[in-house]
PDB file of N, CA and C in Angstrom:
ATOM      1  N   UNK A   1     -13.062  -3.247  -0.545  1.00  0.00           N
ATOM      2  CA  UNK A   1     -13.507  -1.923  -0.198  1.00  0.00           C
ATOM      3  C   UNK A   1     -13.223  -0.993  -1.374  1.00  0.00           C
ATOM      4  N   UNK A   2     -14.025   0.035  -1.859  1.00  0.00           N
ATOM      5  CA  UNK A   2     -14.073   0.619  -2.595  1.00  0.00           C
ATOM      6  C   UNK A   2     -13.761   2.260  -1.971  1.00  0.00           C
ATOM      7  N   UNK A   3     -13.075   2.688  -2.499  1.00  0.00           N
ATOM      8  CA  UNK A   3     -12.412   3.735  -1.812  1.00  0.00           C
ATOM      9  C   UNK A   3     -13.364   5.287  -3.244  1.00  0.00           C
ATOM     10  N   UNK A   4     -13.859   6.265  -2.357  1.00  0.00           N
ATOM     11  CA  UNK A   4     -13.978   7.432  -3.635  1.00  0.00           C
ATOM     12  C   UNK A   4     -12.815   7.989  -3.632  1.00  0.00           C
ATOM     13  N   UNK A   5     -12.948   9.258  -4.508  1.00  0.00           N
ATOM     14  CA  UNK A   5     -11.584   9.937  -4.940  1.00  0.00           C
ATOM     15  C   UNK A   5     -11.583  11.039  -3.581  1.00  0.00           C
ATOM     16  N   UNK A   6     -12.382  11.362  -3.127  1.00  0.00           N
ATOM     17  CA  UNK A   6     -12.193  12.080  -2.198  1.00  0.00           C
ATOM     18  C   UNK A   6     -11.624  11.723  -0.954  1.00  0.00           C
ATOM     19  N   UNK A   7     -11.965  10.030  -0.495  1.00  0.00           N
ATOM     20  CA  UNK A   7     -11.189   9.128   0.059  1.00  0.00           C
ATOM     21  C   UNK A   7     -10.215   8.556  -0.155  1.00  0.00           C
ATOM     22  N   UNK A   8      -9.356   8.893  -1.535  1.00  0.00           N
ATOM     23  CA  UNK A   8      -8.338   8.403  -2.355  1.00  0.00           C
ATOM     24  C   UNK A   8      -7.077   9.547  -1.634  1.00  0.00           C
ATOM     25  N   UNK A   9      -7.833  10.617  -1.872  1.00  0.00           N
ATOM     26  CA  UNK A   9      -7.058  11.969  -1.654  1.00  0.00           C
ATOM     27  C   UNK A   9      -6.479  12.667  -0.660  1.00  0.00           C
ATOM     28  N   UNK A  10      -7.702  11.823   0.737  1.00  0.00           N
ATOM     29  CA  UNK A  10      -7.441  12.078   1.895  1.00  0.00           C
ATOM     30  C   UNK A  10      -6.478  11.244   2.480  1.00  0.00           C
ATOM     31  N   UNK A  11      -6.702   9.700   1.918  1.00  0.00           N
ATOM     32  CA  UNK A  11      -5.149   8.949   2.285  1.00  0.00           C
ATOM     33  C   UNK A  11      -3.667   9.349   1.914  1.00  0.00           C
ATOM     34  N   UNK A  12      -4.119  10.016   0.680  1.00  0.00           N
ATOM     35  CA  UNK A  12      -2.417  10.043  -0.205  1.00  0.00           C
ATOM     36  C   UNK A  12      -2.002  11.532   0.602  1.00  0.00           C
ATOM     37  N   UNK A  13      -3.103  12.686   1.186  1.00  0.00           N
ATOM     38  CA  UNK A  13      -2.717  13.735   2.207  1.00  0.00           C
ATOM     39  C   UNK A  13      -1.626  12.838   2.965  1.00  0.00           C
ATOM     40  N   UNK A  14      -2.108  11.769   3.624  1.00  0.00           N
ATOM     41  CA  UNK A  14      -1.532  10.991   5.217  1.00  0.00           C
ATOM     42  C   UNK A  14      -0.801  10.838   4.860  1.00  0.00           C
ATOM     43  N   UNK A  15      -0.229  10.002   3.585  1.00  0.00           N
ATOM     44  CA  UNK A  15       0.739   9.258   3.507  1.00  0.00           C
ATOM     45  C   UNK A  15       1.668  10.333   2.666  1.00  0.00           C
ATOM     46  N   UNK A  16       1.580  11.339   2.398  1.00  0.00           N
ATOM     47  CA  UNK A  16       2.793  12.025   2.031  1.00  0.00           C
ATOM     48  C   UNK A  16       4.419  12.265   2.764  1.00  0.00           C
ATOM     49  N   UNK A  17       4.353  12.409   3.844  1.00  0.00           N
ATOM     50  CA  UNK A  17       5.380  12.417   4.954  1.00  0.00           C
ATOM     51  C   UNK A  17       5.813  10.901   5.343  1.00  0.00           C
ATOM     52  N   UNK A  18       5.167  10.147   4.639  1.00  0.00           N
ATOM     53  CA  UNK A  18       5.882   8.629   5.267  1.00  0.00           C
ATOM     54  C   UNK A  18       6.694   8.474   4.823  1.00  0.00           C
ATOM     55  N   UNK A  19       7.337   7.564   5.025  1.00  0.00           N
ATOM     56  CA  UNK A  19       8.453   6.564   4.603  1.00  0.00           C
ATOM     57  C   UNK A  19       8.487   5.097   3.603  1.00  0.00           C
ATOM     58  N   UNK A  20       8.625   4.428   2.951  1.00  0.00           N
ATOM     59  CA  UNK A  20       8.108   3.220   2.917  1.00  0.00           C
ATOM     60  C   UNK A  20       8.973   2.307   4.172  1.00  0.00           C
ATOM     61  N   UNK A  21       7.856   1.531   4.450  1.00  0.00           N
ATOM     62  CA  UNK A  21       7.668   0.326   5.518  1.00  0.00           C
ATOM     63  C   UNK A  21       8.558  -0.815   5.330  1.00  0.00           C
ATOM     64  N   UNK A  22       8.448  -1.283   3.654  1.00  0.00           N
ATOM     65  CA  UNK A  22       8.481  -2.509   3.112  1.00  0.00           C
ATOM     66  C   UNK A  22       9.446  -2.419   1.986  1.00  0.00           C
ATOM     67  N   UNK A  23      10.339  -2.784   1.821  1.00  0.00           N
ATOM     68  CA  UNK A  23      10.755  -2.561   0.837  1.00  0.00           C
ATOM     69  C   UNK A  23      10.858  -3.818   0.141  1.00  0.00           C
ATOM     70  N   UNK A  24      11.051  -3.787  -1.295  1.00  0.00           N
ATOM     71  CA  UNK A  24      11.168  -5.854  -1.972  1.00  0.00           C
ATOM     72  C   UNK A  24      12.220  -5.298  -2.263  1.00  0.00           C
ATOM     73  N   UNK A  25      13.010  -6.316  -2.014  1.00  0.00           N
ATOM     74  CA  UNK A  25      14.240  -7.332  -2.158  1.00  0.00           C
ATOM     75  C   UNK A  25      14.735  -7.626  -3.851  1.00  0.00           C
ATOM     76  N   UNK A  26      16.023  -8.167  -4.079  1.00  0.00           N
ATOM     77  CA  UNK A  26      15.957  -8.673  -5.587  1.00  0.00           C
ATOM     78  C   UNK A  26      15.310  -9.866  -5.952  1.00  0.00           C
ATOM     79  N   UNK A  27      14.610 -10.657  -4.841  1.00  0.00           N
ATOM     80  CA  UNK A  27      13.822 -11.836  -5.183  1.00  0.00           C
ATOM     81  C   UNK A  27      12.408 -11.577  -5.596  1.00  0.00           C
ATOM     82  N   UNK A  28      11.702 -10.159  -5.234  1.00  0.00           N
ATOM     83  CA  UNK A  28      10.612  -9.810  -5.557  1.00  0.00           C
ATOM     84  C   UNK A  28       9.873  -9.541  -4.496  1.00  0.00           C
ATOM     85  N   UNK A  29       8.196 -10.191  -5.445  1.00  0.00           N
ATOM     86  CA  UNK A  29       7.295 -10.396  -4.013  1.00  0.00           C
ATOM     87  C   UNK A  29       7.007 -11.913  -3.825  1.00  0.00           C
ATOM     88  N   UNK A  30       7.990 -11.682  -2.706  1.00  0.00           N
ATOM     89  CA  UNK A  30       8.195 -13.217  -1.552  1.00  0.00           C
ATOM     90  C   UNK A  30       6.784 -13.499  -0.736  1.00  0.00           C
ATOM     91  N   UNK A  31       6.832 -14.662  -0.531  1.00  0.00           N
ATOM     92  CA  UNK A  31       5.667 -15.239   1.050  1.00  0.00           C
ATOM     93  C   UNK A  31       6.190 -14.061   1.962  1.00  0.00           C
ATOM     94  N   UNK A  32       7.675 -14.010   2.276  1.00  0.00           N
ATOM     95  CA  UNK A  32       7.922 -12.949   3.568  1.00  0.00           C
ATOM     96  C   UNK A  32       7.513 -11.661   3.053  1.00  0.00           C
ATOM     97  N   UNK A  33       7.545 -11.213   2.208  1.00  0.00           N
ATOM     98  CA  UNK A  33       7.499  -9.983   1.838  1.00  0.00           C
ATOM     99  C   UNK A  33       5.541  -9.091   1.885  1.00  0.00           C
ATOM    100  N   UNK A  34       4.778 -10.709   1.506  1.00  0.00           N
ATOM    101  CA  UNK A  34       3.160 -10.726   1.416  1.00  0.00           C
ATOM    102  C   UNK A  34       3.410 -10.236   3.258  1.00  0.00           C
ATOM    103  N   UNK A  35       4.020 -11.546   4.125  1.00  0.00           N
ATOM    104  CA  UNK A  35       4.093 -11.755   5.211  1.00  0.00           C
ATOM    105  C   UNK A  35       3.972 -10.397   6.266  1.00  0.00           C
ATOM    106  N   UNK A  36       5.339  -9.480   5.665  1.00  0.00           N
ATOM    107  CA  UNK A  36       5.249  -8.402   6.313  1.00  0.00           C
ATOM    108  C   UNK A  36       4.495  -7.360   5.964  1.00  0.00           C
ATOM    109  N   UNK A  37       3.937  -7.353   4.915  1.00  0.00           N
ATOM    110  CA  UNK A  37       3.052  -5.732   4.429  1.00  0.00           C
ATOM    111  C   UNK A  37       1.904  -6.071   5.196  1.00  0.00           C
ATOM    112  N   UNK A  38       1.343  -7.919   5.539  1.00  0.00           N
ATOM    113  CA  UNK A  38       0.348  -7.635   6.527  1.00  0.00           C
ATOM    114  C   UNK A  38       0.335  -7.116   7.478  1.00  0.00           C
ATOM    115  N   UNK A  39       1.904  -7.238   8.572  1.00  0.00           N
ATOM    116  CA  UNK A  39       1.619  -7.000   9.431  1.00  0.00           C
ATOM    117  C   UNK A  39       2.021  -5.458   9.603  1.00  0.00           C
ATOM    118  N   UNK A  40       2.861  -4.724   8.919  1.00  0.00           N
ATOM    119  CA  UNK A  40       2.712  -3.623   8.514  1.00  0.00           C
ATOM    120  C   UNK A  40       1.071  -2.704   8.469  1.00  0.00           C
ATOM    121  N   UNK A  41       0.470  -3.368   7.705  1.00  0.00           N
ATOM    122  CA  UNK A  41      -0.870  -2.589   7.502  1.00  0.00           C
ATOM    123  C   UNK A  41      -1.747  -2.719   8.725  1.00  0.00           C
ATOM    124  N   UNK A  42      -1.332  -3.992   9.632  1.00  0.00           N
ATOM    125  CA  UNK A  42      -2.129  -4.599  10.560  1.00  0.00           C
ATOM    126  C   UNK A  42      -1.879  -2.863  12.122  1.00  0.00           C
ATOM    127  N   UNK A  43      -0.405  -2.443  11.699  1.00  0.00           N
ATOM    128  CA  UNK A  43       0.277  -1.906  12.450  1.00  0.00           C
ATOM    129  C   UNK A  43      -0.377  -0.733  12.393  1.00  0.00           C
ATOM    130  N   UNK A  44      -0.531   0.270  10.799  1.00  0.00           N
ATOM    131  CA  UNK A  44      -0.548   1.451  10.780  1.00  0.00           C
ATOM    132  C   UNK A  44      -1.743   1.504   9.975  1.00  0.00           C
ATOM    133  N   UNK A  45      -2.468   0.503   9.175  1.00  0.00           N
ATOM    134  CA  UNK A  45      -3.469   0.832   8.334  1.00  0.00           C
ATOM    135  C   UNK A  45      -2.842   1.525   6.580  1.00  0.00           C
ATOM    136  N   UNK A  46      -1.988   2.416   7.009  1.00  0.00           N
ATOM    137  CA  UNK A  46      -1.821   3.117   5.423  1.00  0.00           C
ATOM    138  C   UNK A  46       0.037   2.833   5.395  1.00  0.00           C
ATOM    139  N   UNK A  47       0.837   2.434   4.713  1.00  0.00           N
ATOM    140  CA  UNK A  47       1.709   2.048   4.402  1.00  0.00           C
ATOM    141  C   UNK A  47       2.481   2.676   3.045  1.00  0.00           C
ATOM    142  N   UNK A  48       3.917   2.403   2.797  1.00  0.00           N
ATOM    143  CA  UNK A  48       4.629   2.807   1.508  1.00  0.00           C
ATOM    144  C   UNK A  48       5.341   1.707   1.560  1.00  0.00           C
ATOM    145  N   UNK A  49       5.208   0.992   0.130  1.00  0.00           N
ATOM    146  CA  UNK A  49       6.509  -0.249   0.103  1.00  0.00           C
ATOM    147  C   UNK A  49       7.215   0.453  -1.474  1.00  0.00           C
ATOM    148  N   UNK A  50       8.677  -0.038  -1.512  1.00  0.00           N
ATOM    149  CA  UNK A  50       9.416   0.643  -2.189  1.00  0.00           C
ATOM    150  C   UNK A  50       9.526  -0.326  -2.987  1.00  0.00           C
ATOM    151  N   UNK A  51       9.336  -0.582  -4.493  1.00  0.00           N
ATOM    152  CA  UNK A  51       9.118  -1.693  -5.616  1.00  0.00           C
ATOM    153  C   UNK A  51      10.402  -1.809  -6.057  1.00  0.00           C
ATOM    154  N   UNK A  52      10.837  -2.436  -7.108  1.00  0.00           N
ATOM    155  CA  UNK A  52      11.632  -3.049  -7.426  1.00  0.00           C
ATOM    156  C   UNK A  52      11.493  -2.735  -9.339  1.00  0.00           C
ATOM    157  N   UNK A  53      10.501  -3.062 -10.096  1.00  0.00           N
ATOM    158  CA  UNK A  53      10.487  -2.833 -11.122  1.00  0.00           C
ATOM    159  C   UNK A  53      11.149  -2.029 -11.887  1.00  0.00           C
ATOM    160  N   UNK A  54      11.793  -1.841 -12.975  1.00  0.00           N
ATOM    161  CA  UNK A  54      12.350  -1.036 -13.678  1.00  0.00           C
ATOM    162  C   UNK A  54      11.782   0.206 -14.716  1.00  0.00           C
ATOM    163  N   UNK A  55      10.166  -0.587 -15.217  1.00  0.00           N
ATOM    164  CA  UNK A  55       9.825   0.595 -16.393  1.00  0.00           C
ATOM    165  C   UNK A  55       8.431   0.738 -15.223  1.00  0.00           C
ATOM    166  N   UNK A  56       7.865   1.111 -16.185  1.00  0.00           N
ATOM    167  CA  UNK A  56       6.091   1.587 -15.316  1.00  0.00           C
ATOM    168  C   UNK A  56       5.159   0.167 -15.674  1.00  0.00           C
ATOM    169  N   UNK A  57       5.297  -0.096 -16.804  1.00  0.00           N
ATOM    170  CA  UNK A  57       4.683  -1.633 -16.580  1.00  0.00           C
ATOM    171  C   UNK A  57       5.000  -2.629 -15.620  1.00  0.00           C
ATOM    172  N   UNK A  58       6.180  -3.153 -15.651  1.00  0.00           N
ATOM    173  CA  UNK A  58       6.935  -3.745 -13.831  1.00  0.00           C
ATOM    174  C   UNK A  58       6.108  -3.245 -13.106  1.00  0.00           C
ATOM    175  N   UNK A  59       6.545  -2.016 -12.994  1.00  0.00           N
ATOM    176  CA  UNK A  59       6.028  -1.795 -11.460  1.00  0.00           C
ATOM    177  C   UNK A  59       4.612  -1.221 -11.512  1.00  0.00           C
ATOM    178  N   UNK A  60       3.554  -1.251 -12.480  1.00  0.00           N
ATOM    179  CA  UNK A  60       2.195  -0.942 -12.275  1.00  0.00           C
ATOM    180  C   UNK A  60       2.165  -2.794 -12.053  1.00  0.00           C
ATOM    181  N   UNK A  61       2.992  -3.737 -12.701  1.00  0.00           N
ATOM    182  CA  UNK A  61       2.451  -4.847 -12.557  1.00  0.00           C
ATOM    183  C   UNK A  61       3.055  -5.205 -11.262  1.00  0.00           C
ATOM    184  N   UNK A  62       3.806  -5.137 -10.394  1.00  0.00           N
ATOM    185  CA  UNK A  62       4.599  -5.291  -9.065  1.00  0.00           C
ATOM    186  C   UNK A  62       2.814  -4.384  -8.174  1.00  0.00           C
ATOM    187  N   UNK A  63       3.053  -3.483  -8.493  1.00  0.00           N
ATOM    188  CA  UNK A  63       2.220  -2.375  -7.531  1.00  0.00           C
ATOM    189  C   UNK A  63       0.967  -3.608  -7.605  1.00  0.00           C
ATOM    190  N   UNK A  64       0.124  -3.963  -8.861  1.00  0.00           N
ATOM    191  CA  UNK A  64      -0.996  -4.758  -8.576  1.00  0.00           C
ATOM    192  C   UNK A  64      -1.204  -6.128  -8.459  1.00  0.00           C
ATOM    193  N   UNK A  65       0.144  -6.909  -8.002  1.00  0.00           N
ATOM    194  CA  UNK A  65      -0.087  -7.932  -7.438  1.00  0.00           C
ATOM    195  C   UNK A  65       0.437  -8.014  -6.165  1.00  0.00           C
ATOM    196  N   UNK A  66       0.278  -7.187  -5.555  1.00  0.00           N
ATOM    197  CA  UNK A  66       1.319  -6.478  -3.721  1.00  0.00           C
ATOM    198  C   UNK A  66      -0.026  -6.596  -3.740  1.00  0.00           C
ATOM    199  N   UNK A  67      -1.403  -5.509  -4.237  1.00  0.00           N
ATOM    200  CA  UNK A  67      -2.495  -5.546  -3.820  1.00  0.00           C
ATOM    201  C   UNK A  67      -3.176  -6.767  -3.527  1.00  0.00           C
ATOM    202  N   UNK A  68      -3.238  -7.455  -4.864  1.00  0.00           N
ATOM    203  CA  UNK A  68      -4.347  -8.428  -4.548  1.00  0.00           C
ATOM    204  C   UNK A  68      -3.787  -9.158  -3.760  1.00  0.00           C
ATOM    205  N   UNK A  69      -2.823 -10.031  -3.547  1.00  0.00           N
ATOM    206  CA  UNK A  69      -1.766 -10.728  -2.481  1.00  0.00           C
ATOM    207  C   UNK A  69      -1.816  -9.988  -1.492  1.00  0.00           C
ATOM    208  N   UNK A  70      -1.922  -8.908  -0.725  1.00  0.00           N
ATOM    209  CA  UNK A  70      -2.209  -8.214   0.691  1.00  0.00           C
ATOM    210  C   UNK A  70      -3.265  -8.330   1.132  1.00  0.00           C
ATOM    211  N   UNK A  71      -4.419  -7.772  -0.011  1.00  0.00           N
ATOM    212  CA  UNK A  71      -5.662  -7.798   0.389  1.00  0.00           C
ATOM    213  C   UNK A  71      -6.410  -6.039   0.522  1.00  0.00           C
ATOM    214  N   UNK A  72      -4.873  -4.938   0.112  1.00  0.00           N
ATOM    215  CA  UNK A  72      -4.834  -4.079   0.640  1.00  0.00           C
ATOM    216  C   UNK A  72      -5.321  -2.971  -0.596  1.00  0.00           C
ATOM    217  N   UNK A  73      -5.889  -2.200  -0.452  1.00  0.00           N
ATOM    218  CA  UNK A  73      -6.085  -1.272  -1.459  1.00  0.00           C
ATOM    219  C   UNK A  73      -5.145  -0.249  -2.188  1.00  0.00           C
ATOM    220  N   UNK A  74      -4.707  -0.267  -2.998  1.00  0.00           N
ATOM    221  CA  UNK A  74      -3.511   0.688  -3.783  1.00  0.00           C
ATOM    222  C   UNK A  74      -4.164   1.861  -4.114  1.00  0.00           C
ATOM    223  N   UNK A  75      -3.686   3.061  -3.128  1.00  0.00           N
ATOM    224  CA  UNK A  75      -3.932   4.559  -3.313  1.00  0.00           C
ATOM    225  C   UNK A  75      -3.241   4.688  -4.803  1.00  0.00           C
ATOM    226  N   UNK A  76      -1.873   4.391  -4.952  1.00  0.00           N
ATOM    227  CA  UNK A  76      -1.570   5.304  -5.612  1.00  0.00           C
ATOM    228  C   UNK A  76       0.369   4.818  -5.645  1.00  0.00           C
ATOM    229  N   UNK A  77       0.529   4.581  -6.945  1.00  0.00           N
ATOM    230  CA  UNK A  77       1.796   4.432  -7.213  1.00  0.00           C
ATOM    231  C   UNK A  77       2.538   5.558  -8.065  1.00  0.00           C
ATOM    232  N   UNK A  78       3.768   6.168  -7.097  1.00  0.00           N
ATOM    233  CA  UNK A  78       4.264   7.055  -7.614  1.00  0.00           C
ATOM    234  C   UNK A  78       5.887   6.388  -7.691  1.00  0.00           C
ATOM    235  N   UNK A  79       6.480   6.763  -9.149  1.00  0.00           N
ATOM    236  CA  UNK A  79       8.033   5.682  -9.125  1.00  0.00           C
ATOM    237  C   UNK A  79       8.140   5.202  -8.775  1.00  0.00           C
ATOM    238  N   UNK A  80       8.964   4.374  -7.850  1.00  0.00           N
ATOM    239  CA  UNK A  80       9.158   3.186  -7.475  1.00  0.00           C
ATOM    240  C   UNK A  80       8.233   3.051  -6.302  1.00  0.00           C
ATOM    241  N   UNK A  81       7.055   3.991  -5.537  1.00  0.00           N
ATOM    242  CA  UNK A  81       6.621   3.516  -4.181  1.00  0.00           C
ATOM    243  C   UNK A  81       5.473   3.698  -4.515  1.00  0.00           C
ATOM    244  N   UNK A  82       4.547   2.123  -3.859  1.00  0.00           N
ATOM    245  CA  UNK A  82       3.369   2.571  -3.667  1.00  0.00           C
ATOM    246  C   UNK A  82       3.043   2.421  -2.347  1.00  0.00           C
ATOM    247  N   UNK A  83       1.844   3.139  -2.456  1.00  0.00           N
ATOM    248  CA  UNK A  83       0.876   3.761  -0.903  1.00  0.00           C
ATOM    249  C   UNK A  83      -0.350   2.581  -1.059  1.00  0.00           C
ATOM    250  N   UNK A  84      -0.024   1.755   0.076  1.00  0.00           N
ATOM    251  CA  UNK A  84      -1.237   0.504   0.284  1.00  0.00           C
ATOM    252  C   UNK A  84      -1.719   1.173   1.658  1.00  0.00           C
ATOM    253  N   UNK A  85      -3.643   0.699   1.686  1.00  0.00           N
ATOM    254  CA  UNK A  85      -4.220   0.978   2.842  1.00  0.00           C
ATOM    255  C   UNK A  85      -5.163  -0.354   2.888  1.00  0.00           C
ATOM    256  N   UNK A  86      -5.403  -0.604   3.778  1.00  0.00           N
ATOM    257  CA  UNK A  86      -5.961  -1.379   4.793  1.00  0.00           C
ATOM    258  C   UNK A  86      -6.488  -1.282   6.268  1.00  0.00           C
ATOM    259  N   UNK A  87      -7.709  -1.535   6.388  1.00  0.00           N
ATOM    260  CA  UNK A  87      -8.668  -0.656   7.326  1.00  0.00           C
ATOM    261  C   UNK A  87      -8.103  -1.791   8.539  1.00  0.00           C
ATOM    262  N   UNK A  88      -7.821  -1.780   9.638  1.00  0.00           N
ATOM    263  CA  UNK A  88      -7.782  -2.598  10.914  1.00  0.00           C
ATOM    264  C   UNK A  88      -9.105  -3.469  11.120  1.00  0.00           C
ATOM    265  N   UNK A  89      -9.256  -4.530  11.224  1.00  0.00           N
ATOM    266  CA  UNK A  89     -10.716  -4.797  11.105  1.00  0.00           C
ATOM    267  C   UNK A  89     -11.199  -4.846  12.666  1.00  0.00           C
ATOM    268  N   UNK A  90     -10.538  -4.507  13.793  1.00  0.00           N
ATOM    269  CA  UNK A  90     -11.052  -4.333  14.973  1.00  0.00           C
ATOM    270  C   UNK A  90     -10.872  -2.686  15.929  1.00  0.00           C
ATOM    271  N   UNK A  91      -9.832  -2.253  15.221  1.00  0.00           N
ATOM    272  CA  UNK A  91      -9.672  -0.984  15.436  1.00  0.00           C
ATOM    273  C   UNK A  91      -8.896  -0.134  14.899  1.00  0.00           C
ATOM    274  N   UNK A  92      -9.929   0.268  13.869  1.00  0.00           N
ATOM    275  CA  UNK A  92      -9.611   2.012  13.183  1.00  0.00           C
ATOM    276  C   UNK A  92      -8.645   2.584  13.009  1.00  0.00           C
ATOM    277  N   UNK A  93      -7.770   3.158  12.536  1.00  0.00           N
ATOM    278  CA  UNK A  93      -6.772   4.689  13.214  1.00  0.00           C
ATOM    279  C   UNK A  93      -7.409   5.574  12.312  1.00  0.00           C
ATOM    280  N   UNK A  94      -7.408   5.378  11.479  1.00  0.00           N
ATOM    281  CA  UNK A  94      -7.755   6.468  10.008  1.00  0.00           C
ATOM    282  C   UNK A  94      -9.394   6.333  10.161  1.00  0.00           C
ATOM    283  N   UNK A  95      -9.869   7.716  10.599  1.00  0.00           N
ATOM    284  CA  UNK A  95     -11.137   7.991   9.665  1.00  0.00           C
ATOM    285  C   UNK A  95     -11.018   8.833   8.304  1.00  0.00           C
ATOM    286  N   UNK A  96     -12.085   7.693   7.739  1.00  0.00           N
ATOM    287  CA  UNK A  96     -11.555   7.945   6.337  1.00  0.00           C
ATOM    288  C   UNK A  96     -13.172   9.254   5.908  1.00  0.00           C
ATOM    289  N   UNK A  97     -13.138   9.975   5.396  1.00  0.00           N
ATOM    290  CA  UNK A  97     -14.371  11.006   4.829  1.00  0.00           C
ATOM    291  C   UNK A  97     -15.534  10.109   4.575  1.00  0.00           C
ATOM    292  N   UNK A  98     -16.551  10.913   5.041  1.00  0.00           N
ATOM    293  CA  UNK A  98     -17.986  10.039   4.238  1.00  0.00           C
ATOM    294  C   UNK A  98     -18.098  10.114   2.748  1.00  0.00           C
ATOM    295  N   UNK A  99     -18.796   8.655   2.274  1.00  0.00           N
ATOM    296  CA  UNK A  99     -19.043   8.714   0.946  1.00  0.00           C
ATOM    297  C   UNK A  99     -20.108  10.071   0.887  1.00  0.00           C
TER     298      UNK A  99
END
């Protein structure tokens, strides 16, 4: 799914007041760790997991393999947390803006 910026903007609105969900561990990103951000996203659709990396490369490279391994789209990594979304594929919570 291809998200616009105006749909970029309206998630990172939502997810300002969250929390992260998920946090990794000193082992990284684990099977359990893939395990739970699914069911996390399965839960709420838009999520915060709290990274682990040390510089901004780590963790731009942590932040984009959480994505492709979730399946989930990366709003937006700020220090150590990024904001993953993932649409429910049977029922909604987030309407997201028209393209």
């Amino acid at each position: 799914m291809v998200l616009t910026s105006k749909q970029r903007a309206h998630l990172k609105a939502l997810a300002h007041e969250k929390k992260p969900v998920v946090l990794l561990g000193h082992k990284g990103l684990t099977d359990a760790v893939i395990k739970e951000t699914h069911a996390a996203l399965l839960a709420h659709e838009l999520i915060k997991v709290r990274l682990t990396g040390e510089d901004a490369e780590a963790l731009d490279a942590e932040a984009a393999d959480l994505e492709r391994r979730s399946g989930a789209e990366l709003i937006a990594r700020l220090g150590k947390v990024a904001t993953l979304y993932k649409r429910h594929p049977d029922e909604p919570r987030i309407e997201l803006p028209r393209r």
